[in-house]
Structure formats: C-alpha cells, structure tokens
PDB file of N, CA and C in Angstrom:
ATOM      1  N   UNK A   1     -16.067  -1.350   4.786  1.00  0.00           N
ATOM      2  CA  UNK A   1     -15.561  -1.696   6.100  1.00  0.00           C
ATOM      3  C   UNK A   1     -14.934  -0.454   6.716  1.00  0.00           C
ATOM      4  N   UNK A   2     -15.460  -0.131   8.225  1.00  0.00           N
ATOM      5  CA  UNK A   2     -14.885   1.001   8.300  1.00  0.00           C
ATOM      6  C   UNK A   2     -13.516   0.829   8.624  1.00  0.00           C
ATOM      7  N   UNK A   3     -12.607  -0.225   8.901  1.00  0.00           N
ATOM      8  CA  UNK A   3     -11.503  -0.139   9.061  1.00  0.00           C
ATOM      9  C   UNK A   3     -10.560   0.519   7.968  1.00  0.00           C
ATOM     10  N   UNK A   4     -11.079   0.318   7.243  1.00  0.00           N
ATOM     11  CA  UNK A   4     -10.531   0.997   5.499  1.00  0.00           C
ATOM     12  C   UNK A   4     -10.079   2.055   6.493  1.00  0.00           C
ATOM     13  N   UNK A   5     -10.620   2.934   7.239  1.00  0.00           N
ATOM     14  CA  UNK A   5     -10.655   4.344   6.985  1.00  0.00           C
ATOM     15  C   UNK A   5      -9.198   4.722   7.546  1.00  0.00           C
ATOM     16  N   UNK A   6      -8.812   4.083   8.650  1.00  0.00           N
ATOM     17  CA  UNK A   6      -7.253   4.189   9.013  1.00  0.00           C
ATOM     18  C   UNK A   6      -6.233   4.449   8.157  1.00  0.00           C
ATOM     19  N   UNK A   7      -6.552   3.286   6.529  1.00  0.00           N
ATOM     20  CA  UNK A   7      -5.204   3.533   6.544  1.00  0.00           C
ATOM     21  C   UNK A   7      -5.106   4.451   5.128  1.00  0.00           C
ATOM     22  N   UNK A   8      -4.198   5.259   4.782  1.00  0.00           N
ATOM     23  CA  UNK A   8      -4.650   6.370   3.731  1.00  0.00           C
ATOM     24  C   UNK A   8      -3.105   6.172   2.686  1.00  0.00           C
ATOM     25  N   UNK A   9      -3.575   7.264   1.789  1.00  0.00           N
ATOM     26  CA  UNK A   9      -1.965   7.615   1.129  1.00  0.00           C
ATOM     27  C   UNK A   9      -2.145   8.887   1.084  1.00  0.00           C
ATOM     28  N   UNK A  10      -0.928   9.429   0.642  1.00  0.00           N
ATOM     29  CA  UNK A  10      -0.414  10.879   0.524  1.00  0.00           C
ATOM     30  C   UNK A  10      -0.894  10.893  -0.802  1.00  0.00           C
ATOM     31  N   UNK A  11      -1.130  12.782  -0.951  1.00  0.00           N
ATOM     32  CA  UNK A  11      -0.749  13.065  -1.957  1.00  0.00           C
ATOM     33  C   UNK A  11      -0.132  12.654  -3.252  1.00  0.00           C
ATOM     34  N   UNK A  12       1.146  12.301  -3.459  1.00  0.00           N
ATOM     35  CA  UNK A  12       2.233  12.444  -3.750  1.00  0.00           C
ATOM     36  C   UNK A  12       2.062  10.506  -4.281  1.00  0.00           C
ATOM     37  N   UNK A  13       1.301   9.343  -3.245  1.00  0.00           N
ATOM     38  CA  UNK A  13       0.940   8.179  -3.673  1.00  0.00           C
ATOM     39  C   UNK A  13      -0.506   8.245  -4.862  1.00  0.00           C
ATOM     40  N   UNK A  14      -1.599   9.342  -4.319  1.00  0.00           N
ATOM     41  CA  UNK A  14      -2.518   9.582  -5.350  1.00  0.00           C
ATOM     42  C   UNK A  14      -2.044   9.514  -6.576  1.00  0.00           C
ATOM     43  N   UNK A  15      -0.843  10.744  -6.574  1.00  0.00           N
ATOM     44  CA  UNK A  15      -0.808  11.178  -8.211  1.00  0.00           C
ATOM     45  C   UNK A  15       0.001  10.299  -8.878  1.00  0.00           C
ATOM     46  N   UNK A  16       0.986   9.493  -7.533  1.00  0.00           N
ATOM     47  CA  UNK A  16       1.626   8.446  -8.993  1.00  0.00           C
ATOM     48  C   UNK A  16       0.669   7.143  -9.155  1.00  0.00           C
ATOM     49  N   UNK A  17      -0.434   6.971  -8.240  1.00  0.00           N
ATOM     50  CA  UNK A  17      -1.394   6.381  -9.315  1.00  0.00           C
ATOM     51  C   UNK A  17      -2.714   6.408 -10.071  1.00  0.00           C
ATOM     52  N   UNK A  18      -2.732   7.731 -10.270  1.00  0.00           N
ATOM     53  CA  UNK A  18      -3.507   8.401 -11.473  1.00  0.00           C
ATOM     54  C   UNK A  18      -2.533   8.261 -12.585  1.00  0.00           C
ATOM     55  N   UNK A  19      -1.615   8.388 -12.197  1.00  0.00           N
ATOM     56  CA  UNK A  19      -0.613   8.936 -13.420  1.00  0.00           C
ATOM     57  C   UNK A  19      -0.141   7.817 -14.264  1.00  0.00           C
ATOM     58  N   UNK A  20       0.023   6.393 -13.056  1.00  0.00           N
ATOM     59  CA  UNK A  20       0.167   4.546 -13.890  1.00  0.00           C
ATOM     60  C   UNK A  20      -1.351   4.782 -14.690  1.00  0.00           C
ATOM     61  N   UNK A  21      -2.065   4.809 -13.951  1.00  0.00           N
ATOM     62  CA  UNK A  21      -3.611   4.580 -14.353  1.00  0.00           C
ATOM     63  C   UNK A  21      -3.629   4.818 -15.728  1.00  0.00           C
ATOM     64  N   UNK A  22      -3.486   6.690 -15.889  1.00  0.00           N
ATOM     65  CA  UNK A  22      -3.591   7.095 -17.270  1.00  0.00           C
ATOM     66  C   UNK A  22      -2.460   6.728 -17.676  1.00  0.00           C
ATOM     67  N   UNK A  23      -1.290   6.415 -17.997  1.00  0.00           N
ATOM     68  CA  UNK A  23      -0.758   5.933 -18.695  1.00  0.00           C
ATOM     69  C   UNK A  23      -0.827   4.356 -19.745  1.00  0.00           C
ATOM     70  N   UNK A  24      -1.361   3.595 -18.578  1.00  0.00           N
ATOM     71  CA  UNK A  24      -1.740   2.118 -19.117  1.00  0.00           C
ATOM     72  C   UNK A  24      -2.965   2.175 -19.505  1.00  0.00           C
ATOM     73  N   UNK A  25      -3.471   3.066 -19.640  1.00  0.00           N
ATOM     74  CA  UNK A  25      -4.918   3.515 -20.155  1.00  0.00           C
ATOM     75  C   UNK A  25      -6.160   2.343 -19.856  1.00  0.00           C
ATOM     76  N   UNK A  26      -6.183   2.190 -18.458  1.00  0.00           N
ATOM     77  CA  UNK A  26      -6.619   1.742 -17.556  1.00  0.00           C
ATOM     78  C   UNK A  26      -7.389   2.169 -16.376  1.00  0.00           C
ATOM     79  N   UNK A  27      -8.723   2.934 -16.450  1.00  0.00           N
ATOM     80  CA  UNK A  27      -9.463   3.414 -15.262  1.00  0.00           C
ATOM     81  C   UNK A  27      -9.899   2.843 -14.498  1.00  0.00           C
ATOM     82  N   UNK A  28      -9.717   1.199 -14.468  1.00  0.00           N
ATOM     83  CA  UNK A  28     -10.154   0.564 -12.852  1.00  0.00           C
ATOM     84  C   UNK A  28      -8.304   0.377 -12.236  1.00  0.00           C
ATOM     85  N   UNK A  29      -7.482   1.094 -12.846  1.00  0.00           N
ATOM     86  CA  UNK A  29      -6.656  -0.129 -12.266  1.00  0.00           C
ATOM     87  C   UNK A  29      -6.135   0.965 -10.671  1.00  0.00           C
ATOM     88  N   UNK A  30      -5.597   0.232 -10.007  1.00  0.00           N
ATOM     89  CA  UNK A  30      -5.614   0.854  -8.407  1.00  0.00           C
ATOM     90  C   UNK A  30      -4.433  -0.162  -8.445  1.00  0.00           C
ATOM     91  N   UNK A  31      -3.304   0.351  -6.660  1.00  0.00           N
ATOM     92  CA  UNK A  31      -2.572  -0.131  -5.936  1.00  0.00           C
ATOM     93  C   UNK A  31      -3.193  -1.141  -5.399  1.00  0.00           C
ATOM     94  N   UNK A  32      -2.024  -2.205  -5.318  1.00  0.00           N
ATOM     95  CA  UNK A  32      -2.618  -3.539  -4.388  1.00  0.00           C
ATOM     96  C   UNK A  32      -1.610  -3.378  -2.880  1.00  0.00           C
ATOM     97  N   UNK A  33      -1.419  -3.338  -1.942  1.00  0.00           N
ATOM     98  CA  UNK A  33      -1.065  -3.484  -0.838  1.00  0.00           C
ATOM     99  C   UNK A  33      -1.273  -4.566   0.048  1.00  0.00           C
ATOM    100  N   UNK A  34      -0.506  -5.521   0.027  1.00  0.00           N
ATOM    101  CA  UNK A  34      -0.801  -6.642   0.610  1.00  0.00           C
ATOM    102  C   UNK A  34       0.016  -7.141   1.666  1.00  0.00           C
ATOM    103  N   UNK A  35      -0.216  -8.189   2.677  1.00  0.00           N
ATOM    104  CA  UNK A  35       0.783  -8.284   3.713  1.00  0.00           C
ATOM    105  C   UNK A  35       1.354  -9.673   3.954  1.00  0.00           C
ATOM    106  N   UNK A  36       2.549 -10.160   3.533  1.00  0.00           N
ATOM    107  CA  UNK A  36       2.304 -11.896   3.567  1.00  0.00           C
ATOM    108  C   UNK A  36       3.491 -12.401   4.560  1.00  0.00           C
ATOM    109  N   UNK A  37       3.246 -13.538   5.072  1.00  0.00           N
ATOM    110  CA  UNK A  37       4.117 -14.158   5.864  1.00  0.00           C
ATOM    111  C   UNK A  37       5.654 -14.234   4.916  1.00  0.00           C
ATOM    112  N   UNK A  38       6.955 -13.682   5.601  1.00  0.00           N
ATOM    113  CA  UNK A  38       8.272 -13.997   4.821  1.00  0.00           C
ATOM    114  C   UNK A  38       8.991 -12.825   5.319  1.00  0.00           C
ATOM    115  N   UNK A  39       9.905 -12.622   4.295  1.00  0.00           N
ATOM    116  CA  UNK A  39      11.192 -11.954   4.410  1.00  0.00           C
ATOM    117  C   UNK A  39      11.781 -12.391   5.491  1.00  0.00           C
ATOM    118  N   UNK A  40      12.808 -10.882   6.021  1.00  0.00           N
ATOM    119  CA  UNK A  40      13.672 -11.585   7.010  1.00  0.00           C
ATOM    120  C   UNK A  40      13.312 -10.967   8.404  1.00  0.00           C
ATOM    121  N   UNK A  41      12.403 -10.023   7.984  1.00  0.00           N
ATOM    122  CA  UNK A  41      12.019  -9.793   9.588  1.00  0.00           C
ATOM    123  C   UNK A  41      10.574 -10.398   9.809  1.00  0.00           C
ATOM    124  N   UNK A  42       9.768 -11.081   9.155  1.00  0.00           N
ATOM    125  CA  UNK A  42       8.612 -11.929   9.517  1.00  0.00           C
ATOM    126  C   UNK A  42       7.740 -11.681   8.921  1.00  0.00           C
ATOM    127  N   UNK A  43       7.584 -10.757   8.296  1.00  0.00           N
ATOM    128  CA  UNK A  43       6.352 -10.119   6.803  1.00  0.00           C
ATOM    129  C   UNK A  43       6.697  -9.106   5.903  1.00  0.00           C
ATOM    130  N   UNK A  44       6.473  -9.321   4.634  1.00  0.00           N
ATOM    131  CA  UNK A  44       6.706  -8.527   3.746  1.00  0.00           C
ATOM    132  C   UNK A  44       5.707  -7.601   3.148  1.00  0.00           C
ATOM    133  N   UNK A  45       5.936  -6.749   2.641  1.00  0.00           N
ATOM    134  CA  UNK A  45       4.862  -6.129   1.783  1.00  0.00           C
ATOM    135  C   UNK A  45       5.251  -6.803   0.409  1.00  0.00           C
ATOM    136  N   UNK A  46       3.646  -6.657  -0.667  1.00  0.00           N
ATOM    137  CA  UNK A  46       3.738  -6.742  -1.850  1.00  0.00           C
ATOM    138  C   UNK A  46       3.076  -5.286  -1.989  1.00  0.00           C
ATOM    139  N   UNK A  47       3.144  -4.973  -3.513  1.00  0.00           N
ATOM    140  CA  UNK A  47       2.692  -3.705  -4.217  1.00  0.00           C
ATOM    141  C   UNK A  47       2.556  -4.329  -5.678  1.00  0.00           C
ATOM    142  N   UNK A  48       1.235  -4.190  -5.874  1.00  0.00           N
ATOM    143  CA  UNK A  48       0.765  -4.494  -7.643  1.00  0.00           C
ATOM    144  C   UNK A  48      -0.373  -3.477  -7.847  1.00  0.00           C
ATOM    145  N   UNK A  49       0.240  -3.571  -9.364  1.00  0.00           N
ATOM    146  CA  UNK A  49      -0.853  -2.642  -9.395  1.00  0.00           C
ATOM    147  C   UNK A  49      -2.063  -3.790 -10.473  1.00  0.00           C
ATOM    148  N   UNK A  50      -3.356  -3.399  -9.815  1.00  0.00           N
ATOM    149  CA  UNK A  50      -4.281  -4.646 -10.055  1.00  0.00           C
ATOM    150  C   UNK A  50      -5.883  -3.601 -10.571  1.00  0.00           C
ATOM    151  N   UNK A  51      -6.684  -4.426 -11.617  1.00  0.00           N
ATOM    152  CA  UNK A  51      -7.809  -3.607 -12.093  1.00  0.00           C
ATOM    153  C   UNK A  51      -9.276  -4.525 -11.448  1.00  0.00           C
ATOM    154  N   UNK A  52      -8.788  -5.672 -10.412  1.00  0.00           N
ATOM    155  CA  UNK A  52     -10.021  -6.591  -9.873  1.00  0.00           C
ATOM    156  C   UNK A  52      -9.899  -6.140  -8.419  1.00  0.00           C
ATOM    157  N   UNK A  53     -11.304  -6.463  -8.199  1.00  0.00           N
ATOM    158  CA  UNK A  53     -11.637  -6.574  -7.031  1.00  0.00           C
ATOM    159  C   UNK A  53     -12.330  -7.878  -6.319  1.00  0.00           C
ATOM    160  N   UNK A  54     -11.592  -8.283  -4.612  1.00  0.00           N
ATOM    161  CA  UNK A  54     -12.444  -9.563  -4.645  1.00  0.00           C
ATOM    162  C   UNK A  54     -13.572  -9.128  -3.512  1.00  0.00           C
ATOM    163  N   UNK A  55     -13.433 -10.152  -3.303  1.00  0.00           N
ATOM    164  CA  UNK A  55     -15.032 -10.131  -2.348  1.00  0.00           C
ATOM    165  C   UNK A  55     -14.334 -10.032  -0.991  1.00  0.00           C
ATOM    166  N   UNK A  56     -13.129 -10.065  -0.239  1.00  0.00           N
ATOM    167  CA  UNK A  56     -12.649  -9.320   0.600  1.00  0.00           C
ATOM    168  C   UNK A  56     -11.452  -8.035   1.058  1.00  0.00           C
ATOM    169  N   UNK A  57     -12.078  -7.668  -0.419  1.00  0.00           N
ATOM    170  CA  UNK A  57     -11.145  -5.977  -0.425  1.00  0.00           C
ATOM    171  C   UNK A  57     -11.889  -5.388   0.249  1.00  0.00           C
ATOM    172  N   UNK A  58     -11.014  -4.364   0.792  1.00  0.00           N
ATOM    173  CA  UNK A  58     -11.267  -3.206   1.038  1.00  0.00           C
ATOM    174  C   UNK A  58     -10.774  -1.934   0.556  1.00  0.00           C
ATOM    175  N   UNK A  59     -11.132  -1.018  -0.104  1.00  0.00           N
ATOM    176  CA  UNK A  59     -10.389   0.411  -0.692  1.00  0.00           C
ATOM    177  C   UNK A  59     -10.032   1.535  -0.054  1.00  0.00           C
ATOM    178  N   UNK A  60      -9.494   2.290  -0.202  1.00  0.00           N
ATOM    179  CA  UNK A  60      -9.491   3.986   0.514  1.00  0.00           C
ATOM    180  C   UNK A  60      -9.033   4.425  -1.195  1.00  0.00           C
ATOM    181  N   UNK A  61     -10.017   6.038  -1.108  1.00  0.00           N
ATOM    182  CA  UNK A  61      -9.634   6.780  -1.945  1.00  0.00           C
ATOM    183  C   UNK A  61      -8.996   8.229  -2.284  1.00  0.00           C
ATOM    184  N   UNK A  62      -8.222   8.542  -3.187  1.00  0.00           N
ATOM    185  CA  UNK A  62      -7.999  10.127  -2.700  1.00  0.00           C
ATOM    186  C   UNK A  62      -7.423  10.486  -3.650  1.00  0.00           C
ATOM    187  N   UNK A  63      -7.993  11.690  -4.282  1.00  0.00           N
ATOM    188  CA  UNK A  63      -8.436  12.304  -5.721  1.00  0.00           C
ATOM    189  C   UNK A  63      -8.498  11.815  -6.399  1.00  0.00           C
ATOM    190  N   UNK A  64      -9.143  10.848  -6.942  1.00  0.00           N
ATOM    191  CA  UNK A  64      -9.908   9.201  -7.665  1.00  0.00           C
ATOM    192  C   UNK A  64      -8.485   8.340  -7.744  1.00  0.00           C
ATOM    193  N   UNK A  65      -7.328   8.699  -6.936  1.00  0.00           N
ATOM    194  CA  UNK A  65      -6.758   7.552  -7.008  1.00  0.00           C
ATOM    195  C   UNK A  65      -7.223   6.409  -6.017  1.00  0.00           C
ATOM    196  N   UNK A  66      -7.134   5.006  -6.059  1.00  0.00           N
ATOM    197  CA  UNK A  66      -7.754   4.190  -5.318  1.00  0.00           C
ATOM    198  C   UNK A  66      -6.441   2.946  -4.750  1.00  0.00           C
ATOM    199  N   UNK A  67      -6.510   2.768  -3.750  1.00  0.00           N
ATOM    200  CA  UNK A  67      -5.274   1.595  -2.746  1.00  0.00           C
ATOM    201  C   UNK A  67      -7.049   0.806  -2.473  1.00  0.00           C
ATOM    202  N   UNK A  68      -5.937  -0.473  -2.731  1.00  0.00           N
ATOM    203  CA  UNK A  68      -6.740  -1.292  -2.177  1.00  0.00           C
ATOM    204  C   UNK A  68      -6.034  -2.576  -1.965  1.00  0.00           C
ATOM    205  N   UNK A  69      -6.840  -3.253  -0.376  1.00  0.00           N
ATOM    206  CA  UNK A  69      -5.921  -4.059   0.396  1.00  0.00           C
ATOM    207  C   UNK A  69      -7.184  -5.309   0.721  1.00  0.00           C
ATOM    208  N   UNK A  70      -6.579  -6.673   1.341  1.00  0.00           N
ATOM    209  CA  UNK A  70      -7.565  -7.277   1.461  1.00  0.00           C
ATOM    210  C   UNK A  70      -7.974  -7.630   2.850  1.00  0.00           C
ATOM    211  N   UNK A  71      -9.077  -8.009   3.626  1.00  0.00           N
ATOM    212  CA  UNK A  71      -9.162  -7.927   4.734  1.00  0.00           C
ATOM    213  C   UNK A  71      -8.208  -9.006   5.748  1.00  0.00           C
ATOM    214  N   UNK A  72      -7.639  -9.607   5.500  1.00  0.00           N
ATOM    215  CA  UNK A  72      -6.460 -10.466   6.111  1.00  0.00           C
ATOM    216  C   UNK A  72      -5.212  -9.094   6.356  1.00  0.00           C
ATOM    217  N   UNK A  73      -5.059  -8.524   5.602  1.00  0.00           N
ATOM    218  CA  UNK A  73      -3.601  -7.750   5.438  1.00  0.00           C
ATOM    219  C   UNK A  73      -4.188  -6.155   6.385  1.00  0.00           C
ATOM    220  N   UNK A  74      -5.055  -6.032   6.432  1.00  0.00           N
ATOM    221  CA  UNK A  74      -5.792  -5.138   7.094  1.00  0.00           C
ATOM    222  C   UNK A  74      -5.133  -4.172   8.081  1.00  0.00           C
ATOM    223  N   UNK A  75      -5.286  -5.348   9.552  1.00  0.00           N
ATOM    224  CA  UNK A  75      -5.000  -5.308  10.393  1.00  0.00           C
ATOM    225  C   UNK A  75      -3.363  -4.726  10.597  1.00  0.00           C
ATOM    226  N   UNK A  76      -2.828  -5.420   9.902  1.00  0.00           N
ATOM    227  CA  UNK A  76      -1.277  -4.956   9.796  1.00  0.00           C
ATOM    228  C   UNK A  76      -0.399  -3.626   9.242  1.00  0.00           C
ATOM    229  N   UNK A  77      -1.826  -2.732   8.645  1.00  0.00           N
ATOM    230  CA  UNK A  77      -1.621  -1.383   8.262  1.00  0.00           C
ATOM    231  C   UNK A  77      -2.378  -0.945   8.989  1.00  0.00           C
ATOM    232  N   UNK A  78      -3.270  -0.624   9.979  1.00  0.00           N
ATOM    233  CA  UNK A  78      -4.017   0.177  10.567  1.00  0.00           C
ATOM    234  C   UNK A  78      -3.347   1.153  11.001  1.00  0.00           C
ATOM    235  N   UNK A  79      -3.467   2.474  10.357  1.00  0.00           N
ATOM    236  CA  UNK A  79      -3.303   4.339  10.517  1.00  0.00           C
ATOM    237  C   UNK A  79      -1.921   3.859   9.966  1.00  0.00           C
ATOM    238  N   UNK A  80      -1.490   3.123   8.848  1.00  0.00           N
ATOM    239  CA  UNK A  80      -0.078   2.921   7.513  1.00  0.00           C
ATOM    240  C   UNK A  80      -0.778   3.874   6.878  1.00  0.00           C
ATOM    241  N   UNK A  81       0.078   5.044   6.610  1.00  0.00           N
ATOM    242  CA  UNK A  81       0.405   5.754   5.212  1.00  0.00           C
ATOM    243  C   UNK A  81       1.085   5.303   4.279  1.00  0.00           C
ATOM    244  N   UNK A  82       0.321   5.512   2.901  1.00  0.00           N
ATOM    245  CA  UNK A  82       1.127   4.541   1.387  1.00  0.00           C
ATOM    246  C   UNK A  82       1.685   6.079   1.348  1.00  0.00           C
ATOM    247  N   UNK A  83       2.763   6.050   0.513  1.00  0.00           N
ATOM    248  CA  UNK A  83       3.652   7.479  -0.085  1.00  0.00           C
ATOM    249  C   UNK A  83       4.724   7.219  -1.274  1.00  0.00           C
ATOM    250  N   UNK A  84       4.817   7.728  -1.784  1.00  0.00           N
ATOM    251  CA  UNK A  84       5.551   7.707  -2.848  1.00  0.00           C
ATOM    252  C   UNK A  84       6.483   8.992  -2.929  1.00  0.00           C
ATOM    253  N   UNK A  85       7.921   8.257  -3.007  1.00  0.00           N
ATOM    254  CA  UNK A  85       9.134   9.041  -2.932  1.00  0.00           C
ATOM    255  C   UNK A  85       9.896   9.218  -3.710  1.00  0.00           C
ATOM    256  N   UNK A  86      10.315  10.197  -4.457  1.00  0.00           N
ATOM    257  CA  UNK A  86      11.111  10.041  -5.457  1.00  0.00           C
ATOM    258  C   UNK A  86      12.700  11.316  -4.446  1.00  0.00           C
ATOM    259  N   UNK A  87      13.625  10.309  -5.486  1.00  0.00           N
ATOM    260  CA  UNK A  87      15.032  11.036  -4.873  1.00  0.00           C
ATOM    261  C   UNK A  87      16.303  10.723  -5.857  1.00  0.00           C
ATOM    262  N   UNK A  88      17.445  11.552  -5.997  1.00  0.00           N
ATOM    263  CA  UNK A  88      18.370  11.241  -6.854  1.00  0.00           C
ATOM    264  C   UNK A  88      18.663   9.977  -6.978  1.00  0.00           C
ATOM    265  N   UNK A  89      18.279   8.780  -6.575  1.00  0.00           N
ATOM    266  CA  UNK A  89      18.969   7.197  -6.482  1.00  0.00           C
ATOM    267  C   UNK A  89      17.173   6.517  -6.668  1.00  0.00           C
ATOM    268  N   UNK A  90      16.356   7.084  -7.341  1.00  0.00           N
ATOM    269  CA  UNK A  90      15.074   6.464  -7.789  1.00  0.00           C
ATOM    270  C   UNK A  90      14.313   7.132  -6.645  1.00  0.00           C
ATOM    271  N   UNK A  91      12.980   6.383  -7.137  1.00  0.00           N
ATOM    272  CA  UNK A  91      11.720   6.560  -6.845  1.00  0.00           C
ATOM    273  C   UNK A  91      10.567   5.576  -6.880  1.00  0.00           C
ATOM    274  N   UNK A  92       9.555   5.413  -5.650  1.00  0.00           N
ATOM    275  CA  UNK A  92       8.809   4.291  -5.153  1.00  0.00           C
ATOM    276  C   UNK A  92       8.118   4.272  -4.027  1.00  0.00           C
ATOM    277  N   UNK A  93       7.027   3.430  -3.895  1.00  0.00           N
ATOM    278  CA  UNK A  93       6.274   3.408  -2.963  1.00  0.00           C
ATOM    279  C   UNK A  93       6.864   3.225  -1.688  1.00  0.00           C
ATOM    280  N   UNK A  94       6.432   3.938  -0.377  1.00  0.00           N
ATOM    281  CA  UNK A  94       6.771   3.105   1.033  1.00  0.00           C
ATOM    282  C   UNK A  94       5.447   3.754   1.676  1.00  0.00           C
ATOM    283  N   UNK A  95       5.923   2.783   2.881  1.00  0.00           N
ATOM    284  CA  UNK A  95       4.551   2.661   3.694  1.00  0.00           C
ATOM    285  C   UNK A  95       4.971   2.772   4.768  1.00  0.00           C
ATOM    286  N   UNK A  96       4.521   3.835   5.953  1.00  0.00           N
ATOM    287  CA  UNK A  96       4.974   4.032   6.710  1.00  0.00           C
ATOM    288  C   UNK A  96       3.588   3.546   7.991  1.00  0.00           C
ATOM    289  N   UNK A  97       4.631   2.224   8.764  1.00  0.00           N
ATOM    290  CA  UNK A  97       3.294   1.588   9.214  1.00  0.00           C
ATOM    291  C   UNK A  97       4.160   1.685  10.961  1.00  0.00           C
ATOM    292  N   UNK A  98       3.090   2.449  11.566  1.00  0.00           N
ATOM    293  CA  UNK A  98       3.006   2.628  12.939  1.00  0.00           C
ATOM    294  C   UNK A  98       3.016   1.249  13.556  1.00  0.00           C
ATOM    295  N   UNK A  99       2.569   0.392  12.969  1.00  0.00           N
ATOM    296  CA  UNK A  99       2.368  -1.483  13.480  1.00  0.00           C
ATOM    297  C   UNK A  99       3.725  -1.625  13.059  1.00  0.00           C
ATOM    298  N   UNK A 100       5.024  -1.793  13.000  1.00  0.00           N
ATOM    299  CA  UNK A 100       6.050  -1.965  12.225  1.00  0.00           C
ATOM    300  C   UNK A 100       6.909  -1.728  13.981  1.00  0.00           C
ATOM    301  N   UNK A 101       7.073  -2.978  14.360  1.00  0.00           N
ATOM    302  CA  UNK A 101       7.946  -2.842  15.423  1.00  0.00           C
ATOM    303  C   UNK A 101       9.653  -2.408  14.706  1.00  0.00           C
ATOM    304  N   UNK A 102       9.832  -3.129  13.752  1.00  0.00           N
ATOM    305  CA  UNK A 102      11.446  -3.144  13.031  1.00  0.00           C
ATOM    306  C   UNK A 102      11.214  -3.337  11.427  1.00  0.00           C
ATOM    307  N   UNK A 103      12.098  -3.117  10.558  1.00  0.00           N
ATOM    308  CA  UNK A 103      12.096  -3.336   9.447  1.00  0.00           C
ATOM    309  C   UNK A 103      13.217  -3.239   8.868  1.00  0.00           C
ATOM    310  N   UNK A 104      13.816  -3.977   7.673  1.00  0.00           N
ATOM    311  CA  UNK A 104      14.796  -4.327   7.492  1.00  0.00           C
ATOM    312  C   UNK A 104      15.755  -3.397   6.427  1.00  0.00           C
ATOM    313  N   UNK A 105      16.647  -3.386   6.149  1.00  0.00           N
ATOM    314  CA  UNK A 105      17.336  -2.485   5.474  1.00  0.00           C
ATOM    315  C   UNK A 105      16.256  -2.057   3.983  1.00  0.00           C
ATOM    316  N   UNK A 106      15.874  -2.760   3.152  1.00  0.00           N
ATOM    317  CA  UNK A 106      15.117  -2.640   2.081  1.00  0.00           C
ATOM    318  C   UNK A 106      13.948  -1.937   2.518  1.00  0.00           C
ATOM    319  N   UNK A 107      13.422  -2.120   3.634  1.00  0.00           N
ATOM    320  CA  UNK A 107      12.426  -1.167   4.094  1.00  0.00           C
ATOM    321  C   UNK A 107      10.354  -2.118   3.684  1.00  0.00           C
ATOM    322  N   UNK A 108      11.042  -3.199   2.765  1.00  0.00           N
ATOM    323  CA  UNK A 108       9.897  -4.271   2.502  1.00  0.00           C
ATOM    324  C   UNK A 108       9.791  -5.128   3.343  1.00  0.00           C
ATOM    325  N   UNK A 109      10.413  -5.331   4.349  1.00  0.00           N
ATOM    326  CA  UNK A 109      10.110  -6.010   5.760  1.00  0.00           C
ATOM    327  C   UNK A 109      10.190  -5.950   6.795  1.00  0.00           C
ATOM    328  N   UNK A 110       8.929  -6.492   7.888  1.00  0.00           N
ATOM    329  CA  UNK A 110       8.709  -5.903   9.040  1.00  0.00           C
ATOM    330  C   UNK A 110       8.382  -6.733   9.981  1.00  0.00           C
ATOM    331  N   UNK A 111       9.008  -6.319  11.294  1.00  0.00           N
ATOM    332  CA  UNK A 111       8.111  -7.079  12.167  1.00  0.00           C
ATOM    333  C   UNK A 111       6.712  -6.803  12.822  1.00  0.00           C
ATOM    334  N   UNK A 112       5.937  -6.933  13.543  1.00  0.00           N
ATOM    335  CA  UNK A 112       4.904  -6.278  14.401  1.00  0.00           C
ATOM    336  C   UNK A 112       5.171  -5.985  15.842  1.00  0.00           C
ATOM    337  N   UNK A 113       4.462  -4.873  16.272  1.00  0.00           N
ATOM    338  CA  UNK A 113       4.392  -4.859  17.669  1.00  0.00           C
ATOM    339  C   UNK A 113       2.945  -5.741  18.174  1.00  0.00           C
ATOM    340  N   UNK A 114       2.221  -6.563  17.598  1.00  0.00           N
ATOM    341  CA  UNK A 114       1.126  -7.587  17.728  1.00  0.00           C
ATOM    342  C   UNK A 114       1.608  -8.622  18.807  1.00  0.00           C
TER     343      UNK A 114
END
C-alpha cells in the first residue's frame, strides 16, 4: 500500500529494533504501532513488538528493521515518525505525529486535527 510510504522511523527506532530482534533471537519479529479509540485525549497509541502478519498490515522498512501498522490505524500516522529516545530518566519509543492536534502529558495520547 503506498500509503505505508509516509510514515517512517529514525535511525535510532531501526537499531533498537534490530537490536530486540537479535536479542529474542527472533528474525520476523518487528514493531507493532497501532491506533485505538481511549485515553484521555481520544486515542492512544499501542507499541508491541509482534512476529505475525495479518492480511491488513502494512510495513515500512529501514536497515532490515521493520514497523508495522494496520490499515485502520493508518490514516492517523500519515508522515508520523517512530523514534526512539533514550535520556538520563529512561528510554523508549515516541512518535512524532503531525495528525496529533494535542497530546497528553505521557505523550501516549492524542487528539486529531481530522
């Protein structure tokens, strides 16, 4: 699907999941990025890391690390960068989604400009 192509990750999201990958010694397994009705500003993200694929994923890849999202949740990352941050108080995925009218202190919920 060419919509895949919008939405990407950094660097920095590649290598920390090559790096789950080889560790759980697991070469299908990839990021799940998903988008569901909740939290407190009106949708949340999930993040799993998952080794299936269904019949309405879609992937993006970058240096054989692989994100993959399903075509419902799509729309709600279009040109979202996945990234991975590490800093003295931890380290973790965020997603920096241009569709993201507001989002809430935790940074896992959002509203839309839709």
């Amino acid at each position: 699907m060419s919509l895949a192509m919008n939405m990407t990750m950094s660097d920095s999201a590649a290598g920390r999941i090559a790096a789950t990958r080889d560790k759980r010694g697991n070469p299908k397994l990839m990021l799940r990025v998903t988008v569901l009705g909740g939290g407190c500003s009106g949708f949340k993200y999930a993040l799993d890391f998952d080794d299936q694929l269904h019949a309405d994923d879609v992937t993006v890849e970058k240096n054989g690390a692989v994100l993959v999202t399903d075509e419902s949740s799509l729309p709600f990352l279009q040109n979202a960068v996945v990234d991975y941050e590490q800093s003295l108080i931890g380290a973790s995925f965020k997603i920096k989604n241009p569709n993201a009218a507001s989002s809430c202190g935790c940074g896992n919920s959002f509203s839309t400009k839709m």
